[in-house]
N, C-alpha and C. Protein backbone atom coordinates (compact mmCIF):
# COMPACT_ATOMS: atom_id res chain seq x y z
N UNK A 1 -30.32 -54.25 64.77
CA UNK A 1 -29.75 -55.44 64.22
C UNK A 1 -28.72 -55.03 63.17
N UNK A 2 -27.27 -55.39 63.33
CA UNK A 2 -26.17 -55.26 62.56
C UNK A 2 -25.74 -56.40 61.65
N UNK A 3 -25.83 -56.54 60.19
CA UNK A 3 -25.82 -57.59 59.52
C UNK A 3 -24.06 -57.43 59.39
N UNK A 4 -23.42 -58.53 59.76
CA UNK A 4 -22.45 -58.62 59.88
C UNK A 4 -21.38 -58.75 58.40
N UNK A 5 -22.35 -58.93 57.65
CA UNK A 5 -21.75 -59.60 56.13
C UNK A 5 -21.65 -58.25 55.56
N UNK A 6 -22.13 -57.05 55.93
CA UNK A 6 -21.89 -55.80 55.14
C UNK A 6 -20.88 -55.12 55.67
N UNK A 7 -19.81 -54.87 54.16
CA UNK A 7 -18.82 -53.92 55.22
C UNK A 7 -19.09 -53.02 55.71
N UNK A 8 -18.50 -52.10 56.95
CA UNK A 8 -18.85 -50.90 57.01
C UNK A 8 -17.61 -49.95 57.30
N UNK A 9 -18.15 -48.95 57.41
CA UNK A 9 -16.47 -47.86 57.40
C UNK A 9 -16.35 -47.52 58.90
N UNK A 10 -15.32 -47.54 59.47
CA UNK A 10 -15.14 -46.00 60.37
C UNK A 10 -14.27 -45.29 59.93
N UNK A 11 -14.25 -44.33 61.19
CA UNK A 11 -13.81 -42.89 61.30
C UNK A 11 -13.54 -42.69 62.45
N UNK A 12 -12.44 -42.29 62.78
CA UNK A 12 -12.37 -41.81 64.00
C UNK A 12 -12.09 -40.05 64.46
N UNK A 13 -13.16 -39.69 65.08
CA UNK A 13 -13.00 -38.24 65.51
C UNK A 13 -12.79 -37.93 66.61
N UNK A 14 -11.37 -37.28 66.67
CA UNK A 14 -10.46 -36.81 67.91
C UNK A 14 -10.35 -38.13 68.85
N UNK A 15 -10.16 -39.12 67.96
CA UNK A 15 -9.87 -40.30 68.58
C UNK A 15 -10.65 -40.89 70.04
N UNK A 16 -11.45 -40.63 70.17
CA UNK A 16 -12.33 -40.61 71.42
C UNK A 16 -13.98 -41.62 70.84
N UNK A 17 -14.45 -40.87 69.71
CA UNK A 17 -15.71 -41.12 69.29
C UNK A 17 -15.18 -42.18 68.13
N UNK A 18 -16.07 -43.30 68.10
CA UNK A 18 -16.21 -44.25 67.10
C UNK A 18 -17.38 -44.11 66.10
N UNK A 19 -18.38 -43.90 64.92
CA UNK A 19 -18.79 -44.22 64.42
C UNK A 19 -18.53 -44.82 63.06
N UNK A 20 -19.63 -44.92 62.96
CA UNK A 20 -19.77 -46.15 61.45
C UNK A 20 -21.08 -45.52 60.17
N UNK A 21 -20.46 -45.44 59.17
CA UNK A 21 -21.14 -44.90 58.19
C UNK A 21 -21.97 -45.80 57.36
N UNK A 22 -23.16 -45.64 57.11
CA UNK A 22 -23.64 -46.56 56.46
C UNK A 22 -23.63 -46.95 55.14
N UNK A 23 -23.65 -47.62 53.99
CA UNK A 23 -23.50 -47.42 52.76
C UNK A 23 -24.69 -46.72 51.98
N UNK A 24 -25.75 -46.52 52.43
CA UNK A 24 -26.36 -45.31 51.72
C UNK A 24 -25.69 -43.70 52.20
N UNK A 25 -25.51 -43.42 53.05
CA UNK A 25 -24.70 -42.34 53.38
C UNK A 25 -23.49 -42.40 52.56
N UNK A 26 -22.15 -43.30 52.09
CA UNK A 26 -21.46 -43.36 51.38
C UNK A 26 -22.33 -43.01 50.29
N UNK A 27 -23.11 -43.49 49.54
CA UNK A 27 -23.14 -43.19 48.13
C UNK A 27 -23.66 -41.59 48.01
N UNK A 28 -24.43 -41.29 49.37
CA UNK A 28 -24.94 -40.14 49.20
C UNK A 28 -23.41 -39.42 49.05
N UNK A 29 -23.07 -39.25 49.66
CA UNK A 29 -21.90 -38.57 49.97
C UNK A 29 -20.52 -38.82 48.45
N UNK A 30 -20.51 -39.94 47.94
CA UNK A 30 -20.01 -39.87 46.80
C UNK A 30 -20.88 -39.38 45.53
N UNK A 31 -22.41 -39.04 45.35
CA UNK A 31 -23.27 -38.26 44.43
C UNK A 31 -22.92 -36.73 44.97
N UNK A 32 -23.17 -36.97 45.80
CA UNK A 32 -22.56 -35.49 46.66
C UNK A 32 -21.36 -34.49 46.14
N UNK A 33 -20.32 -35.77 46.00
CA UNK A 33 -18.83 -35.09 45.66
C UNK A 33 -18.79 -34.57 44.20
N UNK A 34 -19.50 -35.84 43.60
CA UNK A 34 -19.51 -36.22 42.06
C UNK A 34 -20.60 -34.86 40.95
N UNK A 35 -21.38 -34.81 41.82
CA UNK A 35 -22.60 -34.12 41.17
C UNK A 35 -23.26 -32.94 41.56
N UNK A 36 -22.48 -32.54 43.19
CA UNK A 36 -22.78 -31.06 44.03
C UNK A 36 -23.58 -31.19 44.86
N UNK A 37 -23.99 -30.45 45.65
CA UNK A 37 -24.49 -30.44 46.58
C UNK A 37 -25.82 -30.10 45.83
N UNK A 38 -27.40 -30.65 46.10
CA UNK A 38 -28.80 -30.22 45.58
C UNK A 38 -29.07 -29.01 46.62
N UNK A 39 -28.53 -28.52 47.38
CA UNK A 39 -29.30 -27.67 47.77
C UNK A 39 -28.75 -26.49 48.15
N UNK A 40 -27.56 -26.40 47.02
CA UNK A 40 -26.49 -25.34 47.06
C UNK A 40 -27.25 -24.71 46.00
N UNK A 41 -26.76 -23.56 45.79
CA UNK A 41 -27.01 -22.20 44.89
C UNK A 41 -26.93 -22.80 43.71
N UNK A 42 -27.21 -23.20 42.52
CA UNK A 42 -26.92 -23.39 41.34
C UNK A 42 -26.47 -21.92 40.52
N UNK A 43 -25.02 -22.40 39.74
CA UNK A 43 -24.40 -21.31 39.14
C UNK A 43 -24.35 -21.46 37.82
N UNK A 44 -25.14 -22.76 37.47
CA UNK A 44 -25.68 -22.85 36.07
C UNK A 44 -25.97 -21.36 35.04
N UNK A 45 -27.45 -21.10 35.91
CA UNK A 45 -28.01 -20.20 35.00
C UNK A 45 -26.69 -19.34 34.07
N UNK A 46 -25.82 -18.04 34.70
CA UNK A 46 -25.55 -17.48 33.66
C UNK A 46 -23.88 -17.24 34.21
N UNK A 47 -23.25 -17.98 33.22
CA UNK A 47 -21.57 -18.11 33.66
C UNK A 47 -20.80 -16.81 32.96
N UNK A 48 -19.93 -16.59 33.47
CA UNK A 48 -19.66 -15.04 32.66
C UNK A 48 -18.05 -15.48 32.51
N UNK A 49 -17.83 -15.11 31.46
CA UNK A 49 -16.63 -15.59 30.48
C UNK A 49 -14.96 -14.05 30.93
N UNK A 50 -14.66 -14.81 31.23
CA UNK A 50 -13.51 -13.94 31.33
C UNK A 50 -12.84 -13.18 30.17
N UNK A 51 -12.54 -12.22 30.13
CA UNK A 51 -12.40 -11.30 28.85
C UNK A 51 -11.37 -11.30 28.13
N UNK A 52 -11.01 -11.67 26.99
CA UNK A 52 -10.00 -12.64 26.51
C UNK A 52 -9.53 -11.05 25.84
N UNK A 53 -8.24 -10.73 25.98
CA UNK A 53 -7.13 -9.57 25.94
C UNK A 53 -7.66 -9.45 24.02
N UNK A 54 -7.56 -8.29 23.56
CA UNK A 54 -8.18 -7.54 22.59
C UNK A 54 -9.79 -8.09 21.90
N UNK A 55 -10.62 -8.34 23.27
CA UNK A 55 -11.82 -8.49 22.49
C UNK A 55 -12.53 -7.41 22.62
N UNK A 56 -13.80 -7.17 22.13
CA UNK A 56 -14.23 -5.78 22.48
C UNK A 56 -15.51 -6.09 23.35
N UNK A 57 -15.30 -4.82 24.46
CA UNK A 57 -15.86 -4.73 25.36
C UNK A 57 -16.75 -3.83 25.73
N UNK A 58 -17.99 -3.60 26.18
CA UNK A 58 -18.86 -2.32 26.15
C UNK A 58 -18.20 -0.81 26.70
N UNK A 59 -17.82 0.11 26.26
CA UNK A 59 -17.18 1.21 26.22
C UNK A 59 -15.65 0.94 26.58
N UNK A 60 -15.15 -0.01 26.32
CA UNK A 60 -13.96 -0.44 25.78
C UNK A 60 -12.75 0.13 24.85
N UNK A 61 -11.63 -0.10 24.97
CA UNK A 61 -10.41 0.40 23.95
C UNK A 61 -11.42 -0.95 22.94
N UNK A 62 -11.01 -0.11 21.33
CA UNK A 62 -11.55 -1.04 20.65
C UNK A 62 -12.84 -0.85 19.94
N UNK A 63 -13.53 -0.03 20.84
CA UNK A 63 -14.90 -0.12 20.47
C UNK A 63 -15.55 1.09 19.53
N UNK A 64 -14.60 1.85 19.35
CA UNK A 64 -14.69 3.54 18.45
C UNK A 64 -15.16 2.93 16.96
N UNK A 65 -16.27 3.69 16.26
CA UNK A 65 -16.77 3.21 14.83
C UNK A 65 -15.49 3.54 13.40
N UNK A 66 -15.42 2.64 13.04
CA UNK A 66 -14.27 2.57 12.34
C UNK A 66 -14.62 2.73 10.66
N UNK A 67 -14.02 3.31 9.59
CA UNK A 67 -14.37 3.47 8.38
C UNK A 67 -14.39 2.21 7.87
N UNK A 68 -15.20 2.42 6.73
CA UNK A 68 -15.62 1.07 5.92
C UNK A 68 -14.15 0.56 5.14
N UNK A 69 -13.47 1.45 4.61
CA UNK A 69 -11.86 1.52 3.94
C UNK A 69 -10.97 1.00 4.48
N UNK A 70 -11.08 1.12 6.00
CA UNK A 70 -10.54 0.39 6.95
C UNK A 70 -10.57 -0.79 7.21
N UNK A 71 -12.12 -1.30 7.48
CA UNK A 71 -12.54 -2.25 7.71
C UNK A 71 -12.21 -3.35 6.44
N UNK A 72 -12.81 -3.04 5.29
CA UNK A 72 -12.42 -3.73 4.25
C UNK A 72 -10.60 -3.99 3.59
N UNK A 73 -10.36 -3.19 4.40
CA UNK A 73 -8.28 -3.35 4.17
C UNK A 73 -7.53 -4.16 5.24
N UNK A 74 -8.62 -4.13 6.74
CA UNK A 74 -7.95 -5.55 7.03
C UNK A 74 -8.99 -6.52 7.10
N UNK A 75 -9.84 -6.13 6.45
CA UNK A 75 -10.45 -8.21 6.05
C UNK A 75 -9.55 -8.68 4.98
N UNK A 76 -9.70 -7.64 4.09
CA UNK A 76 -8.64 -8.50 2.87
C UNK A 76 -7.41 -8.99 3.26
N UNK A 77 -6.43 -8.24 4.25
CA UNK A 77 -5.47 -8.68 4.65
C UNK A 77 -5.90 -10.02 5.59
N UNK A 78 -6.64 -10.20 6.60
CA UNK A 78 -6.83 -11.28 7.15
C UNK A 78 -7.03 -12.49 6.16
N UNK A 79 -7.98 -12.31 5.08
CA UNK A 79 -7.90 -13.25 4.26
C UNK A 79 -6.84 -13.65 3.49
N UNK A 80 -5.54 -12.70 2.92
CA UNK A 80 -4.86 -12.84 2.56
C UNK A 80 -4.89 -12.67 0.49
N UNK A 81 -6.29 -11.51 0.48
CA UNK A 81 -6.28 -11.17 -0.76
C UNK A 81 -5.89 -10.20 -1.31
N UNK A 82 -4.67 -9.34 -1.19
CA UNK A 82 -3.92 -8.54 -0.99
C UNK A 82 -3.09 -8.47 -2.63
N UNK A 83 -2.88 -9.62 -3.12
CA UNK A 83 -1.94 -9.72 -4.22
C UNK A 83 -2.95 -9.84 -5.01
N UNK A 84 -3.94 -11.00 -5.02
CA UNK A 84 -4.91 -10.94 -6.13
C UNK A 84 -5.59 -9.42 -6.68
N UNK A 85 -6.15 -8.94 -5.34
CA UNK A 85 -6.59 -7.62 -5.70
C UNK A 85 -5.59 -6.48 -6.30
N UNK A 86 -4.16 -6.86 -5.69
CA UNK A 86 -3.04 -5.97 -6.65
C UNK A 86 -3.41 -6.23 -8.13
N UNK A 87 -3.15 -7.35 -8.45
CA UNK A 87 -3.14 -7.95 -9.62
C UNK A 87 -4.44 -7.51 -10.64
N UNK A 88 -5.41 -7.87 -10.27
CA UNK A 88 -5.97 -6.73 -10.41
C UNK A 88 -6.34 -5.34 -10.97
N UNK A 89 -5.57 -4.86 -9.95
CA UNK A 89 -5.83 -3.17 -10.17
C UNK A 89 -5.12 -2.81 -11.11
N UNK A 90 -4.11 -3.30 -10.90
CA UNK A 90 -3.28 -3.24 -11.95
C UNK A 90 -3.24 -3.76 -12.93
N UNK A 91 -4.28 -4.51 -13.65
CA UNK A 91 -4.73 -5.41 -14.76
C UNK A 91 -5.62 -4.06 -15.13
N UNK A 92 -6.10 -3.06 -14.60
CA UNK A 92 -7.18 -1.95 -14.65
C UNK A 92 -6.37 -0.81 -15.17
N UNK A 93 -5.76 -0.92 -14.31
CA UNK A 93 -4.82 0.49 -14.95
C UNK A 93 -3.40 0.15 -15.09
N UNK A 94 -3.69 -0.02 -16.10
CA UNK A 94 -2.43 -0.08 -17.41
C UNK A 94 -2.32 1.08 -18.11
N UNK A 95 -3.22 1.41 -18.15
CA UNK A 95 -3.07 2.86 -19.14
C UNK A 95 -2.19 4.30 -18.05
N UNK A 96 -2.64 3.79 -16.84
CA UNK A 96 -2.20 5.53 -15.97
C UNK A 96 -0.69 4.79 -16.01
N UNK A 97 -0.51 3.23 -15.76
CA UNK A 97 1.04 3.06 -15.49
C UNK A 97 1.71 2.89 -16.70
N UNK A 98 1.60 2.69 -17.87
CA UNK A 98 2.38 2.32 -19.03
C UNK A 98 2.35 4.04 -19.82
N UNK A 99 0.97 4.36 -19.42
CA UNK A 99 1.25 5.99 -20.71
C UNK A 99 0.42 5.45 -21.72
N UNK A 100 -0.56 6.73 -21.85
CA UNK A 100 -1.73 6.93 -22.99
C UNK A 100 -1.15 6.31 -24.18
N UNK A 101 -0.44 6.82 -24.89
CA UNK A 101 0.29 6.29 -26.30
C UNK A 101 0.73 4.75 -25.89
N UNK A 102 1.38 4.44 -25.04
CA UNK A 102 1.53 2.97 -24.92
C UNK A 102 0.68 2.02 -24.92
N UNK A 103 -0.39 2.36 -24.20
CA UNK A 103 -1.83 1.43 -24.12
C UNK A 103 -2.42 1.57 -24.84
N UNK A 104 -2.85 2.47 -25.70
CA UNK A 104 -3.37 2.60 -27.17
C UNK A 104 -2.30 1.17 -27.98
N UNK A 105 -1.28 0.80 -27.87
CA UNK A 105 -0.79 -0.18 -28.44
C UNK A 105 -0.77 -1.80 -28.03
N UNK A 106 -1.01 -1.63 -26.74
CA UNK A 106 -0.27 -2.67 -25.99
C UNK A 106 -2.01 -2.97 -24.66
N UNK A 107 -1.97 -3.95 -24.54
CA UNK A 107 -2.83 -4.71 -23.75
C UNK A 107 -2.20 -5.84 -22.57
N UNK A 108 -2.45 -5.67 -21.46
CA UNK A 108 -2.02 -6.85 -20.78
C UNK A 108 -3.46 -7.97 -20.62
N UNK A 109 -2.25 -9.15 -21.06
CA UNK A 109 -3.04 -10.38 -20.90
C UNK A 109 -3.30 -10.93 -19.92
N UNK A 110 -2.72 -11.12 -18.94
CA UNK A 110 -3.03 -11.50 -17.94
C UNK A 110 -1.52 -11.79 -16.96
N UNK A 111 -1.66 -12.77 -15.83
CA UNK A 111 -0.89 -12.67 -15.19
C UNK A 111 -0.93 -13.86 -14.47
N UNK A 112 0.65 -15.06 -14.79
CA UNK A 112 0.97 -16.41 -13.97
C UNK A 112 1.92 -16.04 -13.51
N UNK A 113 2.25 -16.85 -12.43
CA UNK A 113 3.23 -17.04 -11.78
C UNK A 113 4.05 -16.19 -11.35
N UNK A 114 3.55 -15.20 -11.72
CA UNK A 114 4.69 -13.43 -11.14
C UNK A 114 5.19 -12.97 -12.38
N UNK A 115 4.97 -13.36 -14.13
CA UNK A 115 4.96 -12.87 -14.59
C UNK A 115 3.56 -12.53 -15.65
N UNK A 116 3.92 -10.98 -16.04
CA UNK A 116 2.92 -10.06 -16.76
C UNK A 116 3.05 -10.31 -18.11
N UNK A 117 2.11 -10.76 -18.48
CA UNK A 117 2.11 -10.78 -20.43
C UNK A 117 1.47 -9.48 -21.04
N UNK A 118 2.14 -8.99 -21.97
CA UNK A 118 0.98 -7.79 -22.35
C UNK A 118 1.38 -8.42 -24.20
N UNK A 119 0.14 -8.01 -24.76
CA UNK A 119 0.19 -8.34 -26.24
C UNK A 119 -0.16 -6.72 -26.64
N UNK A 120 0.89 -6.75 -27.42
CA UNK A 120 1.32 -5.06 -28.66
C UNK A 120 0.82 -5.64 -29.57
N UNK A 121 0.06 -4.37 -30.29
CA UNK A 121 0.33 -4.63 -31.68
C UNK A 121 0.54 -4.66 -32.90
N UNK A 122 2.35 -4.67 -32.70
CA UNK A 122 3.33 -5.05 -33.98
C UNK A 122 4.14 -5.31 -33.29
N UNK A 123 5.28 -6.34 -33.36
CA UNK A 123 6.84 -6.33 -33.68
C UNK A 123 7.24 -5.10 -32.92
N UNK A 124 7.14 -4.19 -33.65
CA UNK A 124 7.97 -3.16 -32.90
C UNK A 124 7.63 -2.50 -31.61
N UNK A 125 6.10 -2.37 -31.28
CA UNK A 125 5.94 -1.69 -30.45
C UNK A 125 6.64 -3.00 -29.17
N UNK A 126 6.37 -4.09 -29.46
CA UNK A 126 6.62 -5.12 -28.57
C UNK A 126 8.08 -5.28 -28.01
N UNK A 127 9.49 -4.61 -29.24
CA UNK A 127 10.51 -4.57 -28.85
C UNK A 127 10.95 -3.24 -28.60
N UNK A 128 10.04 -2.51 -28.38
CA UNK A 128 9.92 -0.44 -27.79
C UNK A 128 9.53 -1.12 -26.05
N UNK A 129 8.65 -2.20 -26.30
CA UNK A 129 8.17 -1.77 -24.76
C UNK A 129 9.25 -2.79 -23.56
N UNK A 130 10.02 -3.52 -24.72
CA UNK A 130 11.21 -4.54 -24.24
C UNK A 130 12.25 -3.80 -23.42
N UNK A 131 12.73 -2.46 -24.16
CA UNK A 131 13.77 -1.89 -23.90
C UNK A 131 13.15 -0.65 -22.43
N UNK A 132 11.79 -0.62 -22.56
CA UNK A 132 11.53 -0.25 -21.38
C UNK A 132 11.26 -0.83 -20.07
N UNK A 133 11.48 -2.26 -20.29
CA UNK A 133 10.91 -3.03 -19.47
C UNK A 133 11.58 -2.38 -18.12
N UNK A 134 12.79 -1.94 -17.85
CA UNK A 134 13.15 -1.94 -16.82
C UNK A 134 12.49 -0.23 -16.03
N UNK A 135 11.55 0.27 -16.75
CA UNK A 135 11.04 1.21 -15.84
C UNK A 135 9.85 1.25 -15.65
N UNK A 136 9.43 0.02 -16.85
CA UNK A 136 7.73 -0.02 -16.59
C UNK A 136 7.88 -1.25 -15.49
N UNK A 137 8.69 -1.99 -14.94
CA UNK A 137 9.19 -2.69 -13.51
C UNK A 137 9.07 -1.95 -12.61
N UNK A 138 10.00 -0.63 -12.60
CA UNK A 138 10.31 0.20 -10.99
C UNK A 138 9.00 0.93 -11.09
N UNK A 139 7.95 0.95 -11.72
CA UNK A 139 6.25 1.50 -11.69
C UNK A 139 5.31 0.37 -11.15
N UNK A 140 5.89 -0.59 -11.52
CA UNK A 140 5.13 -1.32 -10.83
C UNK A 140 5.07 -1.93 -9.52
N UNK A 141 6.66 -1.97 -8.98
CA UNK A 141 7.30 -2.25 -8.17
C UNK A 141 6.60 -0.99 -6.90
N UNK A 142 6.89 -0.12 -7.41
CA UNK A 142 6.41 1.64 -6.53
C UNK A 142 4.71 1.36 -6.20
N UNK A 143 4.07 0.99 -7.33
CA UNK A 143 2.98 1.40 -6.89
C UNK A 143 2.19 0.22 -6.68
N UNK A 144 2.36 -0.97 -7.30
CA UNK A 144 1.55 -2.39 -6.41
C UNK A 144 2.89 -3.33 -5.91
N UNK A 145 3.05 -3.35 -4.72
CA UNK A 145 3.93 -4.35 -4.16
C UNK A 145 3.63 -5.31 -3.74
N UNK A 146 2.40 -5.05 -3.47
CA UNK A 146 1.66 -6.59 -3.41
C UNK A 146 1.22 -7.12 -4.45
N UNK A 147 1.67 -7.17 -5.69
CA UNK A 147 0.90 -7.30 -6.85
C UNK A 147 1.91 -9.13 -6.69
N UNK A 148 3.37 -8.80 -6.84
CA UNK A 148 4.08 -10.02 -6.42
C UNK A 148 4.28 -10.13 -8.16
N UNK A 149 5.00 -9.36 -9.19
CA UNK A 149 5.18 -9.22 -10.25
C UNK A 149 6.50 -9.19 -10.42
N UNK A 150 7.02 -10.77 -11.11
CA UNK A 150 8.78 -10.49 -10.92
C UNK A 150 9.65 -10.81 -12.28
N UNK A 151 8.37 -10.08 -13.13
CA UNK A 151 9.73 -9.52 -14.84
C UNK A 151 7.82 -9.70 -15.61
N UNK A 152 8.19 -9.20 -16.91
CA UNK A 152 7.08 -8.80 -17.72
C UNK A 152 7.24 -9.56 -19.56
N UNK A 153 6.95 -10.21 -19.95
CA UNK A 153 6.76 -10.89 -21.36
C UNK A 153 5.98 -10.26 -22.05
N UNK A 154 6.61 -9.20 -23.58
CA UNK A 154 5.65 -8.58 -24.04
C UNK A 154 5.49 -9.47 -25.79
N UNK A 155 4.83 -9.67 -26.00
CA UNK A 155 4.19 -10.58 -26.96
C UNK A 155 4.19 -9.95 -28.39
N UNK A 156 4.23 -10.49 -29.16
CA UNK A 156 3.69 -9.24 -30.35
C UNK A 156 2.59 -10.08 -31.13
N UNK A 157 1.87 -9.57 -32.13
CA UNK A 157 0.89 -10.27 -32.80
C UNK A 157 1.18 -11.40 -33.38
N UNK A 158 0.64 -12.62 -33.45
CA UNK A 158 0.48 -13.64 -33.58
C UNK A 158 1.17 -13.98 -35.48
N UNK A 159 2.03 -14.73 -35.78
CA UNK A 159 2.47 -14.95 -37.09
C UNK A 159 1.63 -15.70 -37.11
N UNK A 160 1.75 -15.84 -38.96
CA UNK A 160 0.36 -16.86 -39.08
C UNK A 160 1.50 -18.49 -39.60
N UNK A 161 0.73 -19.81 -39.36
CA UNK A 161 0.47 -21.01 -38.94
C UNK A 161 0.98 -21.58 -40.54
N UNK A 162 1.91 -22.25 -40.93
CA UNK A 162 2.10 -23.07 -42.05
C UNK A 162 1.24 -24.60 -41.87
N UNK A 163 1.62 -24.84 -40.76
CA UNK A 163 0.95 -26.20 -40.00
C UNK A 163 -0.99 -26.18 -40.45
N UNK A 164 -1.12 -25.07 -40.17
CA UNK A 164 -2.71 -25.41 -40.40
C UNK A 164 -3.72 -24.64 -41.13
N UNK A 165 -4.66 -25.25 -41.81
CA UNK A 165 -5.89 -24.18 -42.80
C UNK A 165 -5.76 -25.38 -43.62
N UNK A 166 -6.77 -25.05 -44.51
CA UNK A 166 -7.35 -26.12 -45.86
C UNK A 166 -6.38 -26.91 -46.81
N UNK A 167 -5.40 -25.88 -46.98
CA UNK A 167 -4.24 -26.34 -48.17
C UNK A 167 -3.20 -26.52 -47.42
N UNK A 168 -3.11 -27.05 -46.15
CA UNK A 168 -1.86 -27.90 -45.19
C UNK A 168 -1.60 -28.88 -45.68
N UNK A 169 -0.02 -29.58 -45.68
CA UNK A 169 0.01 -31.07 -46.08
C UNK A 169 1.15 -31.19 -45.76
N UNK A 170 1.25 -32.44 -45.02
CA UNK A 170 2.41 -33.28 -44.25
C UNK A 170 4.12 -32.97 -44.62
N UNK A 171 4.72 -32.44 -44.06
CA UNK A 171 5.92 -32.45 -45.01
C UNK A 171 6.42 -31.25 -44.16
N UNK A 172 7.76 -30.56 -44.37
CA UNK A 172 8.35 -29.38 -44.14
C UNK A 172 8.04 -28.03 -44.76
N UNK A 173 7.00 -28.10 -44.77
CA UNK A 173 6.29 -26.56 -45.65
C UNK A 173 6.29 -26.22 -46.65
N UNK A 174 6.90 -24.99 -47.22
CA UNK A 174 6.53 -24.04 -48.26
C UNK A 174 8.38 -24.90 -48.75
N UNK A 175 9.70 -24.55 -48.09
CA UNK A 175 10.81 -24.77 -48.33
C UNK A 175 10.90 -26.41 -49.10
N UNK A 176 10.23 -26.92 -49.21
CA UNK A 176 10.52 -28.71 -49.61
C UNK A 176 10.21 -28.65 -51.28
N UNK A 177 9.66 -27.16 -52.09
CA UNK A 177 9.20 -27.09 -53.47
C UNK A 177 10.49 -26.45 -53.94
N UNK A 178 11.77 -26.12 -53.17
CA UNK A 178 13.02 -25.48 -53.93
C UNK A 178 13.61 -26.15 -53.89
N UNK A 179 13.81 -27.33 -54.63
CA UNK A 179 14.60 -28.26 -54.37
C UNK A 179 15.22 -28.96 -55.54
């Protein structure tokens, strides 16, 4: 018995044979397409990854044990801590780059924006280390280039403050009593 109200499909093979597909066979056949065959090989279990050009591979280019000096010189570079750690080292040794007698005088303070503060201290040593500035530059330049250091401010000790302490008072200072 053919219920006439259901569509059905053909097909024709080598034009000779007529059949008709039923709609559970369609759906089988579209779970089929959609979702694989159940009684094919499953390739689930273990998929193997194609080897992506400089990864490392079991007895592989790549795979030789590498020094720790190494290792730690390009993490820092990957991270991109290269200048800080200049900065740094060179915040450390001041004394091998400026000269024993100089650092006995002179201290660096720290370091913005690409320039070096160092605090002397007197006046003079501060305008001794002015007139050197341009070779205690090509030392620094030579030996941290990644430091990213572009001119040096040398400071001298601190004058003392009219503006402030116990006996301060409003006005133009010490100069406003010669009058």
């Amino acid at each position: 018995m053919v219920d006439e109200n259901v569509p059905r499909e053909t097909t024709n093979v080598d034009d000779s044979v007529e059949f008709s597909t039923s709609e559970a066979a369609n759906v089988y056949l579209r779970f089929k397409s959609i979702f694989g065959d159940p009684n094919a090989r499953r390739a689930r279990g273990r998929k193997r990854i194609a080897p992506v050009a400089g990864s490392s591979v079991p007895f592989g280019i790549g795979r030789d044990p590498r020094g720790l000096g190494d290792t730690i010189n390009s993490l820092t570079l990957q991270l991109g801590w290269n200048s800080p750690l200049a900065q740094s080292e060179l915040l450390a040794t001041w004394a091998e780059l400026a000269g024993e007698e100089t650092a006995n005088h002179s201290t660096p303070a720290g370091i913005d924006d690409g320039v070096l503060t160092v605090r002397c201290e007197s006046t003079a040593w501060a305008t001794q280390l002015r007139l050197m500035r341009n070779v205690i530059m090509e030392h620094i330049a030579n030996r941290y280039p990644d430091a990213g250091i572009q001119s040096i401010r040398f400071q001298g000790p601190n004058a003392p403050s009219w503006k402030k302490g116990p006996r301060s008072i409003p006005g133009r200072g010490p100069r406003d009593t010669y009058g």
